[in-house]
PDB file of N, CA and C in Angstrom:
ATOM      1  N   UNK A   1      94.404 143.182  94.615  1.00  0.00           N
ATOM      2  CA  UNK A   1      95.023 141.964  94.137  1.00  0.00           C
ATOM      3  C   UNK A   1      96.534 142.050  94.250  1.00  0.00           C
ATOM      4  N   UNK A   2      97.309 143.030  94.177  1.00  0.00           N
ATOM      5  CA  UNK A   2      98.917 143.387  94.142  1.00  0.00           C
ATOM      6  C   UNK A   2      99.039 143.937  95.377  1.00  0.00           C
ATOM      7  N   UNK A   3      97.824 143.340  96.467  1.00  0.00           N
ATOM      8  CA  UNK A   3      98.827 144.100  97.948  1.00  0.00           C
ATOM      9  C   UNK A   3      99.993 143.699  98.097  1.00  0.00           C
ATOM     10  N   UNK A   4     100.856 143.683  98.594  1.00  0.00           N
ATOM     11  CA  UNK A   4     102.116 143.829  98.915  1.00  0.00           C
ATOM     12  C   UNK A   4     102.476 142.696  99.830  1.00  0.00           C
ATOM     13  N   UNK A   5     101.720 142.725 100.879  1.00  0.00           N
ATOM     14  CA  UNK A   5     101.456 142.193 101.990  1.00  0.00           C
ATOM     15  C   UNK A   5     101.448 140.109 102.165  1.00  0.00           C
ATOM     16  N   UNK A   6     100.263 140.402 101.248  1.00  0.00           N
ATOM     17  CA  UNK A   6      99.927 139.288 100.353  1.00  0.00           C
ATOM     18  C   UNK A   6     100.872 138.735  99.852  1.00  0.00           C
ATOM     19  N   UNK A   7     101.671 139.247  98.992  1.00  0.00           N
ATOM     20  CA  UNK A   7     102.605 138.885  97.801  1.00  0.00           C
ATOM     21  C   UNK A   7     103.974 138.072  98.855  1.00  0.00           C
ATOM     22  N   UNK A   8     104.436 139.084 100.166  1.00  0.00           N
ATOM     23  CA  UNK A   8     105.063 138.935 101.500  1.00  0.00           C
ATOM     24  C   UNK A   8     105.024 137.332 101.859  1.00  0.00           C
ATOM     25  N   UNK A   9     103.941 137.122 101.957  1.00  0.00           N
ATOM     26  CA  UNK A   9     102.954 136.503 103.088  1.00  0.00           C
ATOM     27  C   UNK A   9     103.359 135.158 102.099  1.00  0.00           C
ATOM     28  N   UNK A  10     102.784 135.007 101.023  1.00  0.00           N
ATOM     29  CA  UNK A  10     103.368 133.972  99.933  1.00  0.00           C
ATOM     30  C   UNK A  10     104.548 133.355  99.876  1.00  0.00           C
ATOM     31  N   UNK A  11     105.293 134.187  99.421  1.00  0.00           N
ATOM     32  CA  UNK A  11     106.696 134.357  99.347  1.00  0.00           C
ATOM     33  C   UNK A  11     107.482 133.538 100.637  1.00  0.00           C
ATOM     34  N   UNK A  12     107.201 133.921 102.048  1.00  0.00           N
ATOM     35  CA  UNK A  12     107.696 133.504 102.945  1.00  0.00           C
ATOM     36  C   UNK A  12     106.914 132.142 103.239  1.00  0.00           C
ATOM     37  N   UNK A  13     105.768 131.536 102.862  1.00  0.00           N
ATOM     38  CA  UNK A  13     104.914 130.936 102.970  1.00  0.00           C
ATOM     39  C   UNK A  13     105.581 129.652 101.894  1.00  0.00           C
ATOM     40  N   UNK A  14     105.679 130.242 101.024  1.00  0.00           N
ATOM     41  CA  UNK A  14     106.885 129.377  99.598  1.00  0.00           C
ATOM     42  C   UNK A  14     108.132 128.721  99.769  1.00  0.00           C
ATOM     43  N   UNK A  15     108.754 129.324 101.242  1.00  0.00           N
ATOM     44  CA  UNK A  15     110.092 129.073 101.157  1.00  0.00           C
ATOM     45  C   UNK A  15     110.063 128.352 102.412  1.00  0.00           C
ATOM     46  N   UNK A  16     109.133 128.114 103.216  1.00  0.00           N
ATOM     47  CA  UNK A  16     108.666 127.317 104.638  1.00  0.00           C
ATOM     48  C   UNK A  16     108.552 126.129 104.321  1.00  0.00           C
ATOM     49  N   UNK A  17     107.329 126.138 103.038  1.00  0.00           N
ATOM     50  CA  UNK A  17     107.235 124.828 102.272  1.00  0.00           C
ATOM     51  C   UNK A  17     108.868 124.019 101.920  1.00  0.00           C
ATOM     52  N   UNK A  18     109.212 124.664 100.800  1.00  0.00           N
ATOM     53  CA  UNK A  18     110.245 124.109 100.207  1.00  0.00           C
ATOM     54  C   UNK A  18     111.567 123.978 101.087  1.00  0.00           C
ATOM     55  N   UNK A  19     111.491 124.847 102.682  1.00  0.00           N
ATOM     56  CA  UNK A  19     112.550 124.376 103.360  1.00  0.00           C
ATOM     57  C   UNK A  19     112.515 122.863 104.027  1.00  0.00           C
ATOM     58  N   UNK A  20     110.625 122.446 103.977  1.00  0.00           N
ATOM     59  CA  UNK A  20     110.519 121.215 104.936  1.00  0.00           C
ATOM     60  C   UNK A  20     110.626 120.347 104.076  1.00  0.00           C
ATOM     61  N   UNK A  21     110.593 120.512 102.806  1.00  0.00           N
ATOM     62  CA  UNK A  21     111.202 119.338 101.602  1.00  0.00           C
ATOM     63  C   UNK A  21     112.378 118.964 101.623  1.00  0.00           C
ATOM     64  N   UNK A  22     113.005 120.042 101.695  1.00  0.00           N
ATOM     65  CA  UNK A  22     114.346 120.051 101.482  1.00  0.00           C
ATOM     66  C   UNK A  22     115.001 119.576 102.957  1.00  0.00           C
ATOM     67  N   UNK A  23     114.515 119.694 103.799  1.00  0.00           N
ATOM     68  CA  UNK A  23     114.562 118.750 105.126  1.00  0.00           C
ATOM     69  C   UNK A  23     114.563 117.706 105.466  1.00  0.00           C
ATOM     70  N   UNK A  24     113.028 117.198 104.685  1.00  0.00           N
ATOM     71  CA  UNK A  24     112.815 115.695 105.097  1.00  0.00           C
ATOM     72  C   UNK A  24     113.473 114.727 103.853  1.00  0.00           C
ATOM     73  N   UNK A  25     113.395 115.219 102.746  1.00  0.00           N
ATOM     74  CA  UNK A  25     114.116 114.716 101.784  1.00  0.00           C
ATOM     75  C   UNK A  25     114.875 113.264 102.177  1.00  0.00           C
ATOM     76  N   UNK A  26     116.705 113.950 102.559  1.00  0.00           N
ATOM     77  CA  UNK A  26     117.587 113.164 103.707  1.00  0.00           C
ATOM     78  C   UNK A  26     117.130 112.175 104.410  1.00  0.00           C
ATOM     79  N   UNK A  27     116.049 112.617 104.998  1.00  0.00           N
ATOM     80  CA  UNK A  27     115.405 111.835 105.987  1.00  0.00           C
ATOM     81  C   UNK A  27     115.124 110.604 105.820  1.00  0.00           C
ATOM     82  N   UNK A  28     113.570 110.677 104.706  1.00  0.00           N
ATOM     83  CA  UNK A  28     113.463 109.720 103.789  1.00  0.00           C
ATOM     84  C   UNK A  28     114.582 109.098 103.397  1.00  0.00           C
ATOM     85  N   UNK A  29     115.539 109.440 103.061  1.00  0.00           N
ATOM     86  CA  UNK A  29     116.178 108.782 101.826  1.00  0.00           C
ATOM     87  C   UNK A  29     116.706 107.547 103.307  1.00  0.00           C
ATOM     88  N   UNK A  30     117.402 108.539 104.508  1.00  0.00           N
ATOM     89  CA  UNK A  30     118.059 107.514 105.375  1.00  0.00           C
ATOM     90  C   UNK A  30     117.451 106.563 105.540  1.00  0.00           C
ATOM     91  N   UNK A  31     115.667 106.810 106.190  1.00  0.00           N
ATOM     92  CA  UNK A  31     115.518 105.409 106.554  1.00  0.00           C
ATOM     93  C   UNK A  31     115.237 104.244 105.526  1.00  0.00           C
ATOM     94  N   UNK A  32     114.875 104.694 104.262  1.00  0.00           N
ATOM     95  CA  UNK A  32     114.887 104.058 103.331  1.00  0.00           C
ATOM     96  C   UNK A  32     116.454 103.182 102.711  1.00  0.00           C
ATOM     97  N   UNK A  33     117.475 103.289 103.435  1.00  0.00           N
ATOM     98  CA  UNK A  33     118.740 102.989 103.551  1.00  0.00           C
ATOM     99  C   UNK A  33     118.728 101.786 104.481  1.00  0.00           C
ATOM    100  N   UNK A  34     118.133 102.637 105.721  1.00  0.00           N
ATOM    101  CA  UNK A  34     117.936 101.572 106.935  1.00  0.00           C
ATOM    102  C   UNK A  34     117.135 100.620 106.619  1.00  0.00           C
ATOM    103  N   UNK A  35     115.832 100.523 105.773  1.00  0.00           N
ATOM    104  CA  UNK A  35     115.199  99.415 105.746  1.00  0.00           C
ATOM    105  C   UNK A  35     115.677  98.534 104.662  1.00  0.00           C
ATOM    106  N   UNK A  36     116.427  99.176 103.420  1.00  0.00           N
ATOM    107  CA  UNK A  36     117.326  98.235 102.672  1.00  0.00           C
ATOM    108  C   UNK A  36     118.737  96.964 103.681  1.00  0.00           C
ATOM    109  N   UNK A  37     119.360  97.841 104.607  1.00  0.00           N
ATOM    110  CA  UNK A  37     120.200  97.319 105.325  1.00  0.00           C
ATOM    111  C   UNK A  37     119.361  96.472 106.141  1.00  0.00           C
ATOM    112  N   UNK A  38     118.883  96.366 106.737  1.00  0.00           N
ATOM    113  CA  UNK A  38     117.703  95.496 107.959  1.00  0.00           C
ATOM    114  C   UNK A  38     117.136  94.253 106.427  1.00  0.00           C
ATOM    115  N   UNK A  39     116.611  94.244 105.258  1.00  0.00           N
ATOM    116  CA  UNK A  39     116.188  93.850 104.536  1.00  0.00           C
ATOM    117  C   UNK A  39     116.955  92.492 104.171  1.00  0.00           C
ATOM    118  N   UNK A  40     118.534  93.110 103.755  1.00  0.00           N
ATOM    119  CA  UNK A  40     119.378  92.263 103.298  1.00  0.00           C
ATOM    120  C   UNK A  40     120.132  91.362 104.527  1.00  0.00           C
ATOM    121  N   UNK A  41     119.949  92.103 105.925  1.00  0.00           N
ATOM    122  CA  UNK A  41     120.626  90.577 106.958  1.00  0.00           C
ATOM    123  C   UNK A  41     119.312  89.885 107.375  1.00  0.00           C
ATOM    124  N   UNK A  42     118.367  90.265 107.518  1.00  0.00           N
ATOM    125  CA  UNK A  42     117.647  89.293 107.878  1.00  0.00           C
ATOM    126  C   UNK A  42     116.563  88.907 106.711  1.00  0.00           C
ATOM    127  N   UNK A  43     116.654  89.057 105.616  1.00  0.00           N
ATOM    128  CA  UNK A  43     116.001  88.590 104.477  1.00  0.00           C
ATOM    129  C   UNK A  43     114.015  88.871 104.286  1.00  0.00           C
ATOM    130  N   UNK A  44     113.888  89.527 105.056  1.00  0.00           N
ATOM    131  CA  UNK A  44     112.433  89.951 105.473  1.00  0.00           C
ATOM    132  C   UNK A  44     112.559  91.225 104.852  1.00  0.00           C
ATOM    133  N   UNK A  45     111.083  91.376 103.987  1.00  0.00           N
ATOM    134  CA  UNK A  45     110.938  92.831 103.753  1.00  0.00           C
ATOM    135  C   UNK A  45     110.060  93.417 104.696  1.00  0.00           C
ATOM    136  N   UNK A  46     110.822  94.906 104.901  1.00  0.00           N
ATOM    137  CA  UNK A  46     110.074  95.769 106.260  1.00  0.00           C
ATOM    138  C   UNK A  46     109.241  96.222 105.520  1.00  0.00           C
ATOM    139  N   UNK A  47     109.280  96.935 104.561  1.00  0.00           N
ATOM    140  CA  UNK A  47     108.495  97.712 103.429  1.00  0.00           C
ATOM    141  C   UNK A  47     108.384  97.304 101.703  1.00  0.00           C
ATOM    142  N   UNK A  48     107.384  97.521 101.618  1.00  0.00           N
ATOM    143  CA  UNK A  48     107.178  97.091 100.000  1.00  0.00           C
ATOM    144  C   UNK A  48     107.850  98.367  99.143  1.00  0.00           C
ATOM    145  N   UNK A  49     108.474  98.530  98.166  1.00  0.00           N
ATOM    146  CA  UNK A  49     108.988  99.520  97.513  1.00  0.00           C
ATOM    147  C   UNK A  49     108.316  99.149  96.346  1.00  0.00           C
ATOM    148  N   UNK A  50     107.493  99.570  95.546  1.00  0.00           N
ATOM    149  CA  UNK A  50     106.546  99.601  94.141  1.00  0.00           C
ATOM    150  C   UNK A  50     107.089 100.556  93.864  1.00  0.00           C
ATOM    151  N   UNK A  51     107.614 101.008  92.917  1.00  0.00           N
ATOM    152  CA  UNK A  51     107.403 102.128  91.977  1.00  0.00           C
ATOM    153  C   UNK A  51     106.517 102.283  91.063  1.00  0.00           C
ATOM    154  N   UNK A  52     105.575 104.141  90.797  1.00  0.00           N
ATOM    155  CA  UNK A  52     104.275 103.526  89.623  1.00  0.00           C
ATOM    156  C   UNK A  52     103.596 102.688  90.259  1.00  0.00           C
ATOM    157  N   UNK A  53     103.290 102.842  91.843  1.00  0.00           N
ATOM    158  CA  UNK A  53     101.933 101.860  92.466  1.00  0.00           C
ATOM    159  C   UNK A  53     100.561 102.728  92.384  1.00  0.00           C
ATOM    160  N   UNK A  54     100.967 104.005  92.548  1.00  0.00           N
ATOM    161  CA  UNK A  54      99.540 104.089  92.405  1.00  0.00           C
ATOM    162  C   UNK A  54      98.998 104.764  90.491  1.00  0.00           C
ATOM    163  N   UNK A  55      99.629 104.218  89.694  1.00  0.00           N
ATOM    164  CA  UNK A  55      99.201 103.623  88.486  1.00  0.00           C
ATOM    165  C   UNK A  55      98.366 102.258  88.404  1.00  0.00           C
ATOM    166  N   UNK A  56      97.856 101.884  87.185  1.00  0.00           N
ATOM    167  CA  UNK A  56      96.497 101.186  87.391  1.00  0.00           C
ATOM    168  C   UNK A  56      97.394 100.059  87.287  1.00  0.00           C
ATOM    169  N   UNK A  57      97.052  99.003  88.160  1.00  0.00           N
ATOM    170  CA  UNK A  57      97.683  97.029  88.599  1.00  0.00           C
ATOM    171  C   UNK A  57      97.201  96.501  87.153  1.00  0.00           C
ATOM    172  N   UNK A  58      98.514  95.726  86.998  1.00  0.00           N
ATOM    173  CA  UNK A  58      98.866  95.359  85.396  1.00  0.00           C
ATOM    174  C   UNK A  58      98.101  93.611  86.190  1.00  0.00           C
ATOM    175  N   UNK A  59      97.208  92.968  85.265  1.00  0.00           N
ATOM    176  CA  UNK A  59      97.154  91.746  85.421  1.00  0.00           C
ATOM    177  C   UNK A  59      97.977  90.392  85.947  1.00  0.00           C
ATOM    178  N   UNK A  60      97.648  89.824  86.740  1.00  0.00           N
ATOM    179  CA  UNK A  60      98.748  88.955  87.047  1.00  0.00           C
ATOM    180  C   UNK A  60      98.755  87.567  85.536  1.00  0.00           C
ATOM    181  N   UNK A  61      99.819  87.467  85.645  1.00  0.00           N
ATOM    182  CA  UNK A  61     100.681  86.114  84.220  1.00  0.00           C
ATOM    183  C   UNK A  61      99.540  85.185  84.891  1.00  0.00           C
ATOM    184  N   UNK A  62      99.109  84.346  83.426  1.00  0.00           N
ATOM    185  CA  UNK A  62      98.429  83.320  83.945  1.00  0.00           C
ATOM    186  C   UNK A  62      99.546  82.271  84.092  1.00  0.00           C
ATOM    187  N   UNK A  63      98.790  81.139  85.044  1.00  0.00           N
ATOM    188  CA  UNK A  63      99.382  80.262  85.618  1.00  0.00           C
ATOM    189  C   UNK A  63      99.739  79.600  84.580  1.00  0.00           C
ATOM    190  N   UNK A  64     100.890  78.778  84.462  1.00  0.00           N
ATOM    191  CA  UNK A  64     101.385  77.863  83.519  1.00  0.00           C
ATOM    192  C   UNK A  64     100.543  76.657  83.213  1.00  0.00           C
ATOM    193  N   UNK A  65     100.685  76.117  82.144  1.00  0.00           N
ATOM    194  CA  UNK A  65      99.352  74.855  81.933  1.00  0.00           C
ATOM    195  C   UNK A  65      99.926  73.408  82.895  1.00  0.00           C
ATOM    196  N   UNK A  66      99.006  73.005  83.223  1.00  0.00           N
ATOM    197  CA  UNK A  66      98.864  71.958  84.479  1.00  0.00           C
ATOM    198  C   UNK A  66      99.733  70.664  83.345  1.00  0.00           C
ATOM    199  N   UNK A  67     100.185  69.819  84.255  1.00  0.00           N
ATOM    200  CA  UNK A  67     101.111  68.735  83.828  1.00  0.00           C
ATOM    201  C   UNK A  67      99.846  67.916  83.038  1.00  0.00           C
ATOM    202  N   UNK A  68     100.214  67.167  81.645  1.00  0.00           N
ATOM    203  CA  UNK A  68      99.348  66.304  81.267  1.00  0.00           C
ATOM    204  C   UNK A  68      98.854  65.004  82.076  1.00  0.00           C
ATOM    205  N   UNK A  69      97.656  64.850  82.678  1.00  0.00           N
ATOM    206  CA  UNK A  69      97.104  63.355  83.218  1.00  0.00           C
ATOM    207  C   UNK A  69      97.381  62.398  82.070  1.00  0.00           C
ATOM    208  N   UNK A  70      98.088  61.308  83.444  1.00  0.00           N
ATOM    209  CA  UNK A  70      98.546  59.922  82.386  1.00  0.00           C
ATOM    210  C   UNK A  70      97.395  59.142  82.646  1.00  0.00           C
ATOM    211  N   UNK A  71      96.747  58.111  81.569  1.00  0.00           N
ATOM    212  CA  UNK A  71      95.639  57.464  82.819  1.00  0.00           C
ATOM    213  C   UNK A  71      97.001  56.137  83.321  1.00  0.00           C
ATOM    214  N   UNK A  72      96.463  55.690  84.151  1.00  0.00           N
ATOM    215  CA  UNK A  72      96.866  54.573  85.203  1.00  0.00           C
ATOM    216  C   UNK A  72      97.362  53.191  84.288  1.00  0.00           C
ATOM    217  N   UNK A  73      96.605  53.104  83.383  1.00  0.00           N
ATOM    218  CA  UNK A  73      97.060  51.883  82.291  1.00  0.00           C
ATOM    219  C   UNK A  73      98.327  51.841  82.004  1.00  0.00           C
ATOM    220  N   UNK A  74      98.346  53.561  81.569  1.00  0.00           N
ATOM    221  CA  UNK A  74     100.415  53.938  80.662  1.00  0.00           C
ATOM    222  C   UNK A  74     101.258  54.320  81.673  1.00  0.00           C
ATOM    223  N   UNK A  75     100.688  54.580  82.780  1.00  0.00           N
ATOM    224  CA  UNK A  75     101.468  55.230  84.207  1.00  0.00           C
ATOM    225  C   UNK A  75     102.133  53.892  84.218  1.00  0.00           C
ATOM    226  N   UNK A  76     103.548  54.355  84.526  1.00  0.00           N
ATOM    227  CA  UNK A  76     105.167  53.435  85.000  1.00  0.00           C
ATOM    228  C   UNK A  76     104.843  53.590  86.704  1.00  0.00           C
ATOM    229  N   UNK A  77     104.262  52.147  87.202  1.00  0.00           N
ATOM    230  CA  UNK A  77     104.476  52.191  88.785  1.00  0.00           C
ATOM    231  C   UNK A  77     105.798  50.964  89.281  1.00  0.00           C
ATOM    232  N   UNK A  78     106.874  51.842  89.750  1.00  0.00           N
ATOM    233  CA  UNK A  78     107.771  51.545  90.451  1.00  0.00           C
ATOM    234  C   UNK A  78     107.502  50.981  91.876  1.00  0.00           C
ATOM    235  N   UNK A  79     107.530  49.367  91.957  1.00  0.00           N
ATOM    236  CA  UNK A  79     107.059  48.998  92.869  1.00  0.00           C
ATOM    237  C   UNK A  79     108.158  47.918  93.548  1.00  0.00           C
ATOM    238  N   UNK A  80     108.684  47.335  94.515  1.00  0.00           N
ATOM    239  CA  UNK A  80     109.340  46.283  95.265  1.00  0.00           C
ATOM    240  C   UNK A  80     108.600  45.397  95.733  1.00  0.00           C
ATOM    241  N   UNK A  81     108.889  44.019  95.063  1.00  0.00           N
ATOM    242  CA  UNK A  81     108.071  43.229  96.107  1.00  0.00           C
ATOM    243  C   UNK A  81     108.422  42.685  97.622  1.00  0.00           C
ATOM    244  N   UNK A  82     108.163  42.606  98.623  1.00  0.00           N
ATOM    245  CA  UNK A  82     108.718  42.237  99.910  1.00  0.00           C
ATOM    246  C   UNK A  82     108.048  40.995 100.274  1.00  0.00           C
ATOM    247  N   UNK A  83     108.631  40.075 100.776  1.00  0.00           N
ATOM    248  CA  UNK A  83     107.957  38.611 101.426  1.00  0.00           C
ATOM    249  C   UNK A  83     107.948  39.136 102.734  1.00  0.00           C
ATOM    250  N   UNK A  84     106.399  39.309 103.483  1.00  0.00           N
ATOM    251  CA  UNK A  84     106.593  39.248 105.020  1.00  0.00           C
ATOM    252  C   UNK A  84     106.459  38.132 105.712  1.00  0.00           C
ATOM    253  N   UNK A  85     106.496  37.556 106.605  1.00  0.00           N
ATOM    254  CA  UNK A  85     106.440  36.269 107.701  1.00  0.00           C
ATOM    255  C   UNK A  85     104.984  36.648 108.043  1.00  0.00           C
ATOM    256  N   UNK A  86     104.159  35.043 108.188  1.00  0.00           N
ATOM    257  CA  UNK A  86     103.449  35.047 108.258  1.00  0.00           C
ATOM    258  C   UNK A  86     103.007  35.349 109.999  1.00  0.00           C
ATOM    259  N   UNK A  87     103.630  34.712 110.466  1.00  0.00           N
ATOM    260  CA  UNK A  87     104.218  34.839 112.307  1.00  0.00           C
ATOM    261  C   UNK A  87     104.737  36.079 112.649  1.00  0.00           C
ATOM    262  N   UNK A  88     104.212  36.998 114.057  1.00  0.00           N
ATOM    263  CA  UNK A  88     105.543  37.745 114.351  1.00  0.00           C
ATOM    264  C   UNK A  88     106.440  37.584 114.495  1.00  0.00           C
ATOM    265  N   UNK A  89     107.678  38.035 114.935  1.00  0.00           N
ATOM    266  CA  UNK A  89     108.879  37.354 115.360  1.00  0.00           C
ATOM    267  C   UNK A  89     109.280  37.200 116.797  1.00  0.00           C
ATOM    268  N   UNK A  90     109.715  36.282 117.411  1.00  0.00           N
ATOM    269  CA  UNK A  90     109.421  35.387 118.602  1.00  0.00           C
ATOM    270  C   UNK A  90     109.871  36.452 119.405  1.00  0.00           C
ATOM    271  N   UNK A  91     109.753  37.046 120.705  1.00  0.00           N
ATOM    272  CA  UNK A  91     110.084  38.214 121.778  1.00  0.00           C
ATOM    273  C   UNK A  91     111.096  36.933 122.555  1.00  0.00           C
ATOM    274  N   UNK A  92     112.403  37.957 122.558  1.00  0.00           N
ATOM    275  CA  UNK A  92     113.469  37.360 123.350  1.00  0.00           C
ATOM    276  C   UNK A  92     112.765  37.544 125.052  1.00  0.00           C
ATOM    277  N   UNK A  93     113.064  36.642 125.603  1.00  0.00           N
ATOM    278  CA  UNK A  93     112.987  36.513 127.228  1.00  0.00           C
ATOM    279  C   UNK A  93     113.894  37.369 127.917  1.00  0.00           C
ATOM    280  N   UNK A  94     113.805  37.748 129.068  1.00  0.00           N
ATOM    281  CA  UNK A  94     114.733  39.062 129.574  1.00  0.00           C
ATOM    282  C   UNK A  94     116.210  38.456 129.925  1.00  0.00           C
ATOM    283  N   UNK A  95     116.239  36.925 130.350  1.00  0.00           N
ATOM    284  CA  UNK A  95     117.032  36.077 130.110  1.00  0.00           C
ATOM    285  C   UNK A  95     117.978  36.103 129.108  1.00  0.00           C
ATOM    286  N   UNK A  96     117.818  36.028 128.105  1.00  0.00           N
ATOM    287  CA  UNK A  96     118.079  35.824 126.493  1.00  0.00           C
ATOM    288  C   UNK A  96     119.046  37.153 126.002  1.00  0.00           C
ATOM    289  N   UNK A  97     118.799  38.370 126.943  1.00  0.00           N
ATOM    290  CA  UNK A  97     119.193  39.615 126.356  1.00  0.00           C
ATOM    291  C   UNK A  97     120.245  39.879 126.472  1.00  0.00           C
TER     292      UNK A  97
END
């Protein structure tokens, strides 16, 4: 259990890991820069940013209550009256124009 070898093997195995963290880290962070910048000139999101997404989805707000129905009796209809001609109106001759 205390080979040596082992313990080696870990160790260098530990610090491979935590060098490619410590690598991509930057990385992440840039393009996550880049898609904020791209975000704000053209107003499109490239990526969704949730934080706590994969925590359990909180219910969506219910919808607000629907406008009260007037019936048609108390309904205010805003109306114009127009007189039309009973006739079309006479077509000028090519003469006339």
């Amino acid at each position: 259990m205390n080979n040596p070898v082992k313990l080696i093997v870990y160790a260098i195995l530990g610090l491979v890991a935590l060098g490619i963290v410590i690598v991509l880290i930057p990385v992440l962070i840039a393009v996550g820069i880049v898609l904020m910048i791209l975000q704000s000139f053209f107003g499109v999101k490239v990526a969704k940013f949730q934080w706590g997404n994969f925590q359990s989805r909180k219910r969506p707000a219910p919808s607000p209550d629907p406008e009260p129905e007037v019936p048609a009796s108390e309904a205010v209809i805003d109306a114009e009256v127009v007189d039309l001609p009973d006739e079309p109106a006479a077509r000028l001759k090519d003469d006339e124009r």
